[in-house]
C-alpha atoms as a PDB file:
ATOM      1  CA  UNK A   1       7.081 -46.586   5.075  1.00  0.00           C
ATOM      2  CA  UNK A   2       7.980 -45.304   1.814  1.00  0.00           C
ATOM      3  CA  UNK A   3       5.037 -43.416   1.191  1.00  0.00           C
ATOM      4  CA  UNK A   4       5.595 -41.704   4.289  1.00  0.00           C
ATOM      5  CA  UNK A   5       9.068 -40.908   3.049  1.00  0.00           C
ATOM      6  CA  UNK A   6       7.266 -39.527   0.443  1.00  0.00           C
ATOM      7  CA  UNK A   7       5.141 -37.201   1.856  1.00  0.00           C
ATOM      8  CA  UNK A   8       7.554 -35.766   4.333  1.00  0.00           C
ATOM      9  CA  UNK A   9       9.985 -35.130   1.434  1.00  0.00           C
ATOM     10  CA  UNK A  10       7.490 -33.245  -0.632  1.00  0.00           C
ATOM     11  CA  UNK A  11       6.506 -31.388   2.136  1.00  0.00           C
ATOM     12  CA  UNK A  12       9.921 -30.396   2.668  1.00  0.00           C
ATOM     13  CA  UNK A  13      10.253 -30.063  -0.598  1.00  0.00           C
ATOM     14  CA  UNK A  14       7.583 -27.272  -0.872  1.00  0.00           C
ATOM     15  CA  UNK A  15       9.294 -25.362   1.730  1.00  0.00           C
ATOM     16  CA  UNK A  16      10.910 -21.682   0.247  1.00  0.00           C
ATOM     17  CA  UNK A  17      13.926 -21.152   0.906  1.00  0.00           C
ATOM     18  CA  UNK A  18      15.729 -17.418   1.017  1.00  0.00           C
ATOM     19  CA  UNK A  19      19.459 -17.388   1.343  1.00  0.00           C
ATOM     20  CA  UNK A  20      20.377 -14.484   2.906  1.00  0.00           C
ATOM     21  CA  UNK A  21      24.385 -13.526   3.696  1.00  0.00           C
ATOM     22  CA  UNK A  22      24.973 -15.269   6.629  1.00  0.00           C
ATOM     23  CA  UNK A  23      21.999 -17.817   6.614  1.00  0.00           C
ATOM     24  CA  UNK A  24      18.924 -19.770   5.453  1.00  0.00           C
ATOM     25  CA  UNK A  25      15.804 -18.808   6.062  1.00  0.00           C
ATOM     26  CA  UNK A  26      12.709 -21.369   5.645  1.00  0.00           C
ATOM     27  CA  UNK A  27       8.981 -21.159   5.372  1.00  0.00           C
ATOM     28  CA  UNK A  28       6.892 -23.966   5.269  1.00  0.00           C
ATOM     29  CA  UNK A  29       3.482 -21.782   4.359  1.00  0.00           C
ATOM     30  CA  UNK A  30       2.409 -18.620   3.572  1.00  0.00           C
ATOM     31  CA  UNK A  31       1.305 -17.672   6.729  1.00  0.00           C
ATOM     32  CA  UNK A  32       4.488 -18.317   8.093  1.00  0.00           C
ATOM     33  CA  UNK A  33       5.889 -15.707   5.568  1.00  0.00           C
ATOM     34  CA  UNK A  34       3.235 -13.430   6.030  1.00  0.00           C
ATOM     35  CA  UNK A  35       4.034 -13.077   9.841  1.00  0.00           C
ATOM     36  CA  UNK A  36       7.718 -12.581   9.808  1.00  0.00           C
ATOM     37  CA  UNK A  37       7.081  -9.990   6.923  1.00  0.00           C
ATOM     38  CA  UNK A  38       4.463  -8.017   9.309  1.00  0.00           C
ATOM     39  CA  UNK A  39       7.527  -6.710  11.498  1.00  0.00           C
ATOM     40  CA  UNK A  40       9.562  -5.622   8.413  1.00  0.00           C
ATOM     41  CA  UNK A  41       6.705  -2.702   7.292  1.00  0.00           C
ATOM     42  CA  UNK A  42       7.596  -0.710  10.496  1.00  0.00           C
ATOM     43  CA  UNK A  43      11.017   1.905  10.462  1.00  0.00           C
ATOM     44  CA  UNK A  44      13.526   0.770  12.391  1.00  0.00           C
ATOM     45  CA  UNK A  45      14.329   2.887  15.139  1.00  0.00           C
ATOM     46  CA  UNK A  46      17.646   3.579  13.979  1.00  0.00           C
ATOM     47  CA  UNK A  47      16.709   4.950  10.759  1.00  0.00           C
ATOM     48  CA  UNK A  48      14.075   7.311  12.542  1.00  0.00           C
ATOM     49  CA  UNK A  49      17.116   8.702  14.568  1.00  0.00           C
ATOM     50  CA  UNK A  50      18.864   8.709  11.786  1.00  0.00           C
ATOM     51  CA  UNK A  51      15.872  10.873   9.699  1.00  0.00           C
ATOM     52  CA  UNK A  52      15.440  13.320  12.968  1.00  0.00           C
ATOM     53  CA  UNK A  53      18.969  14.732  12.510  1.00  0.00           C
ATOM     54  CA  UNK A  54      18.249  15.824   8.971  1.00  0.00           C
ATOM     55  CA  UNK A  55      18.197  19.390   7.854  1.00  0.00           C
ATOM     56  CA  UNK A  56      14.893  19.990   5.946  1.00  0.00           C
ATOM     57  CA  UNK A  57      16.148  20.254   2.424  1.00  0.00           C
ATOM     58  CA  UNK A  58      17.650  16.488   3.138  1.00  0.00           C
ATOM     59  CA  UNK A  59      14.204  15.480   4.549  1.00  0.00           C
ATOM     60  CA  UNK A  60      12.622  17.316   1.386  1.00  0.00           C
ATOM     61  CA  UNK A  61      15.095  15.171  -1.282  1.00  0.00           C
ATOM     62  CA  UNK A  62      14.038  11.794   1.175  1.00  0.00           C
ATOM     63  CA  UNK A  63      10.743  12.213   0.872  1.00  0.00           C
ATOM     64  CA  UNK A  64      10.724  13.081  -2.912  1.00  0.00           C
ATOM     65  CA  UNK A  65      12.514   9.976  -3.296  1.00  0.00           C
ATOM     66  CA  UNK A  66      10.187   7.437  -1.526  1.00  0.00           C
ATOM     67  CA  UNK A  67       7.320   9.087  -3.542  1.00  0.00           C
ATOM     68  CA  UNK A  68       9.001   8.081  -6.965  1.00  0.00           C
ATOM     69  CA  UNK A  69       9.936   4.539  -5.200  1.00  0.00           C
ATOM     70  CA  UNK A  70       6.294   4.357  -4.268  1.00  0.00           C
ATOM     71  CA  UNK A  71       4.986   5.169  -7.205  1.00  0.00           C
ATOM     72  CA  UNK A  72       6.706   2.815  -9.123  1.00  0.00           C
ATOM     73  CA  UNK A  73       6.304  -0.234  -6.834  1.00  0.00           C
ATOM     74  CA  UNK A  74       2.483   0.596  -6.687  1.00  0.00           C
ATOM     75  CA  UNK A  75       2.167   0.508 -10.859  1.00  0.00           C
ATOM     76  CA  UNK A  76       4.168  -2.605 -10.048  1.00  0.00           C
ATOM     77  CA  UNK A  77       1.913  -4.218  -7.734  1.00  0.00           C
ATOM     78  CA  UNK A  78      -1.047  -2.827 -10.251  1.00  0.00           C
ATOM     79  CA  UNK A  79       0.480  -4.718 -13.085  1.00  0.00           C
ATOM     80  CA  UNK A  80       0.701  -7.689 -11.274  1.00  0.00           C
ATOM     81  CA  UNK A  81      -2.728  -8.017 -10.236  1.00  0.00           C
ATOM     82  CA  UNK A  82      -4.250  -7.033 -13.178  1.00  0.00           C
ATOM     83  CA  UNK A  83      -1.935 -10.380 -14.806  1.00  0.00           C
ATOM     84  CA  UNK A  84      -2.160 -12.864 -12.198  1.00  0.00           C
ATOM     85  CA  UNK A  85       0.814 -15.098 -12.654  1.00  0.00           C
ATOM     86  CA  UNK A  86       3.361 -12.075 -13.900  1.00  0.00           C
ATOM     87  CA  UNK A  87       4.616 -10.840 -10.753  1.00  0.00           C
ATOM     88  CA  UNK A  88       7.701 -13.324 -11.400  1.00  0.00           C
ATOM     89  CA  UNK A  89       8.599 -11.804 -14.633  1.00  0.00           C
ATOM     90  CA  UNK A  90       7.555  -8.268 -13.387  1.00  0.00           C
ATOM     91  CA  UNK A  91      10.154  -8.321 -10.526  1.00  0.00           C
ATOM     92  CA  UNK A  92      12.829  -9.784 -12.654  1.00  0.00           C
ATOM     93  CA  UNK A  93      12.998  -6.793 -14.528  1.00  0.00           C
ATOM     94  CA  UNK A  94      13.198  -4.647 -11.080  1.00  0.00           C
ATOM     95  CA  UNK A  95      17.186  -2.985 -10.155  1.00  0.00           C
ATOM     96  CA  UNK A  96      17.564  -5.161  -7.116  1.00  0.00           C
ATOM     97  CA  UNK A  97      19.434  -1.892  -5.587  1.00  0.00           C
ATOM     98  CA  UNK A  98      15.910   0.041  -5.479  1.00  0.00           C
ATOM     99  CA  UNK A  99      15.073  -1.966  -2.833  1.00  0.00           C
ATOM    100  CA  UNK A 100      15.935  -0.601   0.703  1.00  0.00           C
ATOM    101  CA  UNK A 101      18.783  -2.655   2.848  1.00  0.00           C
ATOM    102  CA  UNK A 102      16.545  -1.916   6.234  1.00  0.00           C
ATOM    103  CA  UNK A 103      15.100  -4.951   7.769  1.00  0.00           C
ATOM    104  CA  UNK A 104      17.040  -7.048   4.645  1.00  0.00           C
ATOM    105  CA  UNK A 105      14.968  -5.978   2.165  1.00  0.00           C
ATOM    106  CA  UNK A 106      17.077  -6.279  -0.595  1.00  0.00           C
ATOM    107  CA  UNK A 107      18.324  -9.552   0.309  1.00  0.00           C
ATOM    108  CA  UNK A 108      15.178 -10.922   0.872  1.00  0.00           C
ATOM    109  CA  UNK A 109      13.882  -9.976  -2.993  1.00  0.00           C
ATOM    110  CA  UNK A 110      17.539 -10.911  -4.123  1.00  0.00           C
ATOM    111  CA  UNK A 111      16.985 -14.477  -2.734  1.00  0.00           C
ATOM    112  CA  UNK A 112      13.260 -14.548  -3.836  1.00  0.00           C
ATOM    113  CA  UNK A 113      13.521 -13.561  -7.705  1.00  0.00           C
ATOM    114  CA  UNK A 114      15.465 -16.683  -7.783  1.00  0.00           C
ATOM    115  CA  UNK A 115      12.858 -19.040  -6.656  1.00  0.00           C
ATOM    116  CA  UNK A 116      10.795 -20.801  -9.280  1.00  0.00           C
ATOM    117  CA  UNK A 117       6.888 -19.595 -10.517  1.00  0.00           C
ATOM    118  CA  UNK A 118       5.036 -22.006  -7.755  1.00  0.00           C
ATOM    119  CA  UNK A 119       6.424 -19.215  -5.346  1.00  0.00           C
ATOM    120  CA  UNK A 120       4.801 -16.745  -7.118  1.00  0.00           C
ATOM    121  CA  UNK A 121       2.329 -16.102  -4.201  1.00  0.00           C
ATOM    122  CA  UNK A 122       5.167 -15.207  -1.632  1.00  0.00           C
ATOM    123  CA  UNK A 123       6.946 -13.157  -4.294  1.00  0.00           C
ATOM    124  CA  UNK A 124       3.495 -10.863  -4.028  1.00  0.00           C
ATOM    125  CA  UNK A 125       2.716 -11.155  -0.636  1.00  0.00           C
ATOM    126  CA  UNK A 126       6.389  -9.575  -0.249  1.00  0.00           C
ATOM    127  CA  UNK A 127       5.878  -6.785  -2.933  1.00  0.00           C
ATOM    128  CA  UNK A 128       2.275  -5.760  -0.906  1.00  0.00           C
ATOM    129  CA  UNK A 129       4.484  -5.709   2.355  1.00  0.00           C
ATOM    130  CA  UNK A 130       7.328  -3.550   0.542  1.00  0.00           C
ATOM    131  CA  UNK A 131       5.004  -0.832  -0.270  1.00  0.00           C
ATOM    132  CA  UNK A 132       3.180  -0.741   3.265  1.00  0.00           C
ATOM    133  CA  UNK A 133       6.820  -0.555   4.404  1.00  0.00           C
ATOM    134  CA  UNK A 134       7.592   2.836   2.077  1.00  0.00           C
ATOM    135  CA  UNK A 135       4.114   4.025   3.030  1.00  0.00           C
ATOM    136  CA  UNK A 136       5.555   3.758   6.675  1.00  0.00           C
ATOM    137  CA  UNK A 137       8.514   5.467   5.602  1.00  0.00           C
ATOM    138  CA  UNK A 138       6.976   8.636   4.271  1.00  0.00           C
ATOM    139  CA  UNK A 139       4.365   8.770   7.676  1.00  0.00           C
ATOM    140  CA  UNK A 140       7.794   9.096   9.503  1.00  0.00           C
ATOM    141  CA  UNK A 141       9.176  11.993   7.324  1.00  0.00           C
ATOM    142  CA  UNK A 142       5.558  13.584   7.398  1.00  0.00           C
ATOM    143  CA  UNK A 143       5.908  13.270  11.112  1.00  0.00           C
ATOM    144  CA  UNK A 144       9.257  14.624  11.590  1.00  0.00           C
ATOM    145  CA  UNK A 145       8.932  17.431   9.162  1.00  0.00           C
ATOM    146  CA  UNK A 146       5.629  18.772  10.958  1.00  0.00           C
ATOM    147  CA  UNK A 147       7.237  18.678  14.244  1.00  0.00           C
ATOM    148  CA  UNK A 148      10.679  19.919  13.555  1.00  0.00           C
ATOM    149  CA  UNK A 149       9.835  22.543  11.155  1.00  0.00           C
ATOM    150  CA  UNK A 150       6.090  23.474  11.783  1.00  0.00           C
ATOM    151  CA  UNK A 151       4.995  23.086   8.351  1.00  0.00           C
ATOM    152  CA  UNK A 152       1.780  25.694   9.096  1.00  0.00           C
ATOM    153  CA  UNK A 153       3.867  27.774  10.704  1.00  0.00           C
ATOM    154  CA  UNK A 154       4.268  31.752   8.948  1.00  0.00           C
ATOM    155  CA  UNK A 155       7.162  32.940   8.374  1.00  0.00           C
ATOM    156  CA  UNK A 156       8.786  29.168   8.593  1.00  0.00           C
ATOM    157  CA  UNK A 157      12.156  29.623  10.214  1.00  0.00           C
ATOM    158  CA  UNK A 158      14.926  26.698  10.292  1.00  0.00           C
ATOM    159  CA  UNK A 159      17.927  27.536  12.308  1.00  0.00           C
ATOM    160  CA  UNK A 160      17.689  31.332  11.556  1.00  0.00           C
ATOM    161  CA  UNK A 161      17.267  30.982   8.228  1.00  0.00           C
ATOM    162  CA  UNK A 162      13.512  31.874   6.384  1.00  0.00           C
ATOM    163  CA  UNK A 163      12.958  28.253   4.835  1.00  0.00           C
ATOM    164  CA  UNK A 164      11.827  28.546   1.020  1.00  0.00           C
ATOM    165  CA  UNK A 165       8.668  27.350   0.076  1.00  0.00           C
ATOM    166  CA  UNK A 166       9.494  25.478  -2.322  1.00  0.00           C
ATOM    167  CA  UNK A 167      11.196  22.751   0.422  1.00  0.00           C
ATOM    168  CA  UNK A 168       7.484  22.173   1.624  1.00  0.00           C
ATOM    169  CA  UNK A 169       5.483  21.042  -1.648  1.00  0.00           C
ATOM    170  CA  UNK A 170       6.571  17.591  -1.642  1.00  0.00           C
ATOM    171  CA  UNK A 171       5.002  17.717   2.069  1.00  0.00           C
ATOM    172  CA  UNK A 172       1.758  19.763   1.205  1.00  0.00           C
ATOM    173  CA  UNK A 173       0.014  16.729  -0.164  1.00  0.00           C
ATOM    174  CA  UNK A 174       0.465  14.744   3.586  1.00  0.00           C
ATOM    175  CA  UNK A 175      -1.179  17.760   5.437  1.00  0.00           C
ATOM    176  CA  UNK A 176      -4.459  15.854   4.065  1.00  0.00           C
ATOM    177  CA  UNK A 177      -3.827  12.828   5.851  1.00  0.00           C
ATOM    178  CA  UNK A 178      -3.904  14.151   8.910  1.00  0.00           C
ATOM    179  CA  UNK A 179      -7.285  15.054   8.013  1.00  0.00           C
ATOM    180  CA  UNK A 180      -8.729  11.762   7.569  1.00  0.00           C
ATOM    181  CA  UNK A 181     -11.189   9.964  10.010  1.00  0.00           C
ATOM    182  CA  UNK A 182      -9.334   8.272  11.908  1.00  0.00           C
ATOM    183  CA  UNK A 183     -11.167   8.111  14.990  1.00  0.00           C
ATOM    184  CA  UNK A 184     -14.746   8.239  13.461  1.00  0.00           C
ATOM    185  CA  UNK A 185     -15.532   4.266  13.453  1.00  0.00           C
ATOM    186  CA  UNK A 186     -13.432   4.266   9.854  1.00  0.00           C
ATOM    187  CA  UNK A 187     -10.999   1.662   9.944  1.00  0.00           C
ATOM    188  CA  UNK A 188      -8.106   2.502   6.768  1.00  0.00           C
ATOM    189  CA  UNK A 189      -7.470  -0.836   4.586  1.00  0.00           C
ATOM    190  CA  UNK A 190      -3.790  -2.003   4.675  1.00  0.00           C
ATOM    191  CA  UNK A 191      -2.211  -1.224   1.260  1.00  0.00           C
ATOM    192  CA  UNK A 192      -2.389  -3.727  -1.340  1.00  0.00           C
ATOM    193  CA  UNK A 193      -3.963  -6.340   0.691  1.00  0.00           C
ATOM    194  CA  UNK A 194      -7.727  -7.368  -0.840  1.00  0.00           C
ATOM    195  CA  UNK A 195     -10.542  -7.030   1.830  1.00  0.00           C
ATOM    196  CA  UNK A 196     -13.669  -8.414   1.520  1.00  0.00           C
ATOM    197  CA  UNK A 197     -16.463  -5.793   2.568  1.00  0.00           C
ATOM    198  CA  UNK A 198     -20.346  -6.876   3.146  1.00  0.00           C
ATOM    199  CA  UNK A 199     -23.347  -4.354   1.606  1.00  0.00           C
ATOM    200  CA  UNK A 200     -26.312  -4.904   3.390  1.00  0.00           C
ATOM    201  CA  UNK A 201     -29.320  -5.132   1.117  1.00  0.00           C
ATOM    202  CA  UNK A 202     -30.032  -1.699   0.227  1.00  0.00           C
ATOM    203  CA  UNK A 203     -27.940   0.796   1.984  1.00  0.00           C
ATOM    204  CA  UNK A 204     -24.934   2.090   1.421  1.00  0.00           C
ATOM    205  CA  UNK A 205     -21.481   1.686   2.152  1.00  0.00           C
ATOM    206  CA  UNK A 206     -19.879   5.292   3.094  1.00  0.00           C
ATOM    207  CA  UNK A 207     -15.729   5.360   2.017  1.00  0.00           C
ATOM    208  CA  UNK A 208     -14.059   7.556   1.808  1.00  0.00           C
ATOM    209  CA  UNK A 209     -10.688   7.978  -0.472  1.00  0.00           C
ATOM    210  CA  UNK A 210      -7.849  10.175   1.310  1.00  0.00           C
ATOM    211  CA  UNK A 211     -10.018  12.560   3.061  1.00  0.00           C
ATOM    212  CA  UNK A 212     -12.984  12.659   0.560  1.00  0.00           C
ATOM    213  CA  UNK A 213     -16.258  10.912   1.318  1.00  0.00           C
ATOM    214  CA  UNK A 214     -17.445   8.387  -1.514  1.00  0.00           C
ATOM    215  CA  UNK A 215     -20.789   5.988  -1.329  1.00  0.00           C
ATOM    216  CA  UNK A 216     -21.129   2.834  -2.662  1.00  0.00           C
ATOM    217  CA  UNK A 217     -24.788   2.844  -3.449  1.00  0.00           C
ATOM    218  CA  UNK A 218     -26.105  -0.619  -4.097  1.00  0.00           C
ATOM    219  CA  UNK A 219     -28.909  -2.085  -5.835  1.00  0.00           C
ATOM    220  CA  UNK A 220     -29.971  -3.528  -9.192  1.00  0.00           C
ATOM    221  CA  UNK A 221     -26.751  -1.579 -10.779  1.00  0.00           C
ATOM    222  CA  UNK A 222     -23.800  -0.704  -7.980  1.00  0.00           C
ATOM    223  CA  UNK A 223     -22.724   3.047  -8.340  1.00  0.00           C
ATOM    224  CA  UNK A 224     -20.311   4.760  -6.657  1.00  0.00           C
ATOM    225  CA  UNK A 225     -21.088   8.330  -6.028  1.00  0.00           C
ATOM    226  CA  UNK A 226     -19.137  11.267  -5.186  1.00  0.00           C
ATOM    227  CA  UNK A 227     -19.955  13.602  -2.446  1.00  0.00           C
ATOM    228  CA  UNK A 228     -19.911  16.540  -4.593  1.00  0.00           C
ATOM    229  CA  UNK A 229     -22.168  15.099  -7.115  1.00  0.00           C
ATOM    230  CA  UNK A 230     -20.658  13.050  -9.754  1.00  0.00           C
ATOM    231  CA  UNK A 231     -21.735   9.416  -9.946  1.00  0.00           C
ATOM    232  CA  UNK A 232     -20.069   6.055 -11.673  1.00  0.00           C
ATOM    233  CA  UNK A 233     -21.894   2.894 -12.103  1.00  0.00           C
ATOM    234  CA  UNK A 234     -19.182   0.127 -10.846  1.00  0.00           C
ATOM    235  CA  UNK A 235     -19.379  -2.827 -13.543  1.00  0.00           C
ATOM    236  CA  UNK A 236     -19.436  -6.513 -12.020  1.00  0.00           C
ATOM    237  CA  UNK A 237     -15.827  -7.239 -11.914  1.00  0.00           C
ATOM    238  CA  UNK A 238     -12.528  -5.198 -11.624  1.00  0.00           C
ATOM    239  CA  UNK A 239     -13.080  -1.267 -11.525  1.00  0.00           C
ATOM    240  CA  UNK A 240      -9.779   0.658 -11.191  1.00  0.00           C
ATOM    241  CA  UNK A 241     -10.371   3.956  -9.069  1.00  0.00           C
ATOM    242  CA  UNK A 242      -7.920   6.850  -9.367  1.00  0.00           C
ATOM    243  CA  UNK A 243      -7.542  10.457 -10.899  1.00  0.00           C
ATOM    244  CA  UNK A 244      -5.057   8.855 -13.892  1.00  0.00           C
ATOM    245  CA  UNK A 245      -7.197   8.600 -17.405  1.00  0.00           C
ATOM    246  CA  UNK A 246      -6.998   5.020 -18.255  1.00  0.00           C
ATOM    247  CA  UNK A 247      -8.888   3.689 -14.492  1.00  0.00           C
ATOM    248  CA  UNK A 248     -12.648   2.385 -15.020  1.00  0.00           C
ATOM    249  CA  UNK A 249     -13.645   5.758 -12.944  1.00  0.00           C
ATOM    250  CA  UNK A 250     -11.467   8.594 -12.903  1.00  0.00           C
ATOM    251  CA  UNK A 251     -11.850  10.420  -9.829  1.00  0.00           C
ATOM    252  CA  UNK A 252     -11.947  14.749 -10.217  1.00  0.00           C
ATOM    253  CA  UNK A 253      -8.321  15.300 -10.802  1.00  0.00           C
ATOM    254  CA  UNK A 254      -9.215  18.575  -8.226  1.00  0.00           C
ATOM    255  CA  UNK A 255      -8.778  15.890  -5.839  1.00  0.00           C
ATOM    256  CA  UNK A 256      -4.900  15.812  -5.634  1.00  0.00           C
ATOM    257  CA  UNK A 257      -4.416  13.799  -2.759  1.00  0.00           C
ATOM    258  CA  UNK A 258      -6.035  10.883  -4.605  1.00  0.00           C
ATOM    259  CA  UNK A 259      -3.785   9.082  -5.774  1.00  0.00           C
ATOM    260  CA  UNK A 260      -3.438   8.411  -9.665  1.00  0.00           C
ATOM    261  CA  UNK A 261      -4.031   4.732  -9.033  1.00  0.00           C
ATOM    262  CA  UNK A 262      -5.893   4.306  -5.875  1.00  0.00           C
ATOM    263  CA  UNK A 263      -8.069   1.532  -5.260  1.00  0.00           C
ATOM    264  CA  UNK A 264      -9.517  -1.607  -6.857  1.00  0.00           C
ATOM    265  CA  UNK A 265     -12.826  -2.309  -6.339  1.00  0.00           C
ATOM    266  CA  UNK A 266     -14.419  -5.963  -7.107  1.00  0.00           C
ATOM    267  CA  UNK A 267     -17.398  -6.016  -7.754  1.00  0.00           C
ATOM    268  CA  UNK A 268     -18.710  -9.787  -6.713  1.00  0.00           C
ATOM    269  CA  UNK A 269     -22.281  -9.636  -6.322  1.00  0.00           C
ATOM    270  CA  UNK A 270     -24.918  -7.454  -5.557  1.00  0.00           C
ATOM    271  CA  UNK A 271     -23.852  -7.742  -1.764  1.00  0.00           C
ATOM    272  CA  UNK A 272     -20.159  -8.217  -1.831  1.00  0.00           C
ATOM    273  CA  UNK A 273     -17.446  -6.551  -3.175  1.00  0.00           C
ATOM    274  CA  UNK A 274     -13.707  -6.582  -2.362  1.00  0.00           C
ATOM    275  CA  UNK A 275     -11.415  -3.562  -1.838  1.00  0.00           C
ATOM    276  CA  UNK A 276      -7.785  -3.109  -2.719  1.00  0.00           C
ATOM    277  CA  UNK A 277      -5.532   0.311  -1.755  1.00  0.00           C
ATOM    278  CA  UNK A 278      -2.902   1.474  -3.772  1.00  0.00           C
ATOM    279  CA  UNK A 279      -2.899   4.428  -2.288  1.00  0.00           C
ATOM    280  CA  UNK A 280      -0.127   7.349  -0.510  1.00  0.00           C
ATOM    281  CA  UNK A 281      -3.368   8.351   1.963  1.00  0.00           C
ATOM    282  CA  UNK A 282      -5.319   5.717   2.920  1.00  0.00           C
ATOM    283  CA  UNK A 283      -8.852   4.096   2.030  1.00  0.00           C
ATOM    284  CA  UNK A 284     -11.537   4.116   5.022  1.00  0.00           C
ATOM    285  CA  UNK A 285     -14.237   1.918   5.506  1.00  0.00           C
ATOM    286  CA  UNK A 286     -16.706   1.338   8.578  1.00  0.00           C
ATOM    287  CA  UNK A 287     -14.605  -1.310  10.900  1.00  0.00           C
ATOM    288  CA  UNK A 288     -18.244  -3.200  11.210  1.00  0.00           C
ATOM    289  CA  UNK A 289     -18.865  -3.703   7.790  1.00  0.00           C
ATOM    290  CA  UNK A 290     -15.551  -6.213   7.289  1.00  0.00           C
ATOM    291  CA  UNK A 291     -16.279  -9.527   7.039  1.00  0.00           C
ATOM    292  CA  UNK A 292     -14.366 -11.839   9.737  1.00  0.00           C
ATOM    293  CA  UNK A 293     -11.239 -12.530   7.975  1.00  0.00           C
ATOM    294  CA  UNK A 294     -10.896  -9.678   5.633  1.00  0.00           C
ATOM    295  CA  UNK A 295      -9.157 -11.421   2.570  1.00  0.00           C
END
């Protein structure tokens, strides 16, 4: 009997627990956090309303804003992977107010930086949500910016008034997006979550970063090769990807809708690798080539 007392208290025991205001919130796995956290990367529908009613400069300063935000929680989430085990001390040092109060963001990392190092996986399992969540947040500005305002439009008119310019550059980058594959077999890779893909003996694996087409050519060495010529050989291991000097390949900075940081690529063995975005536009692989499970 008292070994059975045992067990059920350390399984409580293992439990995390968030306080939020009002409440308690309890997980007895990862999983379990991973599926309540799923619902938390869309935009609530009040804060869309709340986005539609905004002039274009406002949408213009939003948008900037998120980008920085992004930015900073992707070198974050970089950071942590490249030290597993740091992502504790990493988000200590992280103003609790950058943190959006939108599906209880805030409280949720406000309760979780508490919590001890053997919740260190939930702690980064949040952090990969957060940034799908801002990467949500900046589709929905793209969205309502390019159907308020007609971003291609010439001259670009906003209640009477020629709009400058200069309101559309921090939007000028998204435009690519919409030019990605969406609907040719390509399936995009959720941000910051690590995917397992399958090479096939001797062919290639066709990606393709933002809207540019990549190869992963396999064989004795693993190369990735640019559509427009240039070719890296991938190392077995971690290989950084991303137009920022310092990554393993540095992509043609030409290519400004890569992003400086934008995807990790593991190499495992000559016929697996593993994939992670940190990315503003997306990483695209063939759907068929993921193994079942992903992760």
């Amino acid at each position: 009997m008292d070994a059975k007392r045992d067990m059920i208290e350390k399984l409580f025991s293992n439990r995390l627990r968030l306080q939020f205001q009002d409440r308690t919130v309890s997980f007895a796995s990862l999983s379990d956090f991973d599926f309540c956290l799923s619902s938390r990367t869309e935009v609530p529908a009040g804060k869309i309303r709340e986005l539609v009613r905004q002039s274009p400069e406002a949408l213009t300063k939003e948008a900037g804003s998120i980008r920085q935000l992004e930015r900073g929680f992707v070198d974050l989430l970089s950071k942590s992977m490249e030290e597993p085990g740091s992502i504790g001390y990493l988000l200590r040092d992280v103003d609790l107010k950058l943190f959006s109060q939108d599906h209880e963001w805030r409280s949720l990392f406000t309760s979780l930086v508490k919590t001890g190092k053997e919740f260190n996986d939930y702690k980064q399992l949040a952090l990969v949500k957060y940034t799908q969540y801002l990467g949500s947040r900046q589709e929905v500005l793209k969205c309502i910016f390019e159907n308020k305002y007609q971003l291609d439009a010439e001259p670009a008119e906003v209640n009477g008034a020629e709009r400058d310019a200069r309101d559309t550059v921090i939007f000028e980058s998204q435009k690519a997006a919409l030019l990605s594959p969406r609907d040719s077999g390509l399936q995009r890779l959720p941000r910051g979550e690590t995917i397992t893909i399958q090479l096939d003996g001797d062919s290639n694996l066709d990606i393709v970063l933002s809207r540019h087409k990549f190869t992963i050519v396999s064989g004795q060495e693993i190369h990735l090769l640019d559509e427009n010529g240039p070719e890296y050989i991938l190392q077995y291991g971690r290989n950084r990807v991303g137009r920022e000097q310092g990554n393993d390949v540095r992509i043609d900075t030409a290519y400004r809708d890569v992003s400086r940081k934008h995807l990790i690529i593991d190499v495992e063995s000559p016929r697996h690798v593993r994939l992670t975005d940190l990315s503003s536009h997306g990483t695209y692989v063939p759907g068929a080539r993921l193994l079942p499970g992903g992760a």
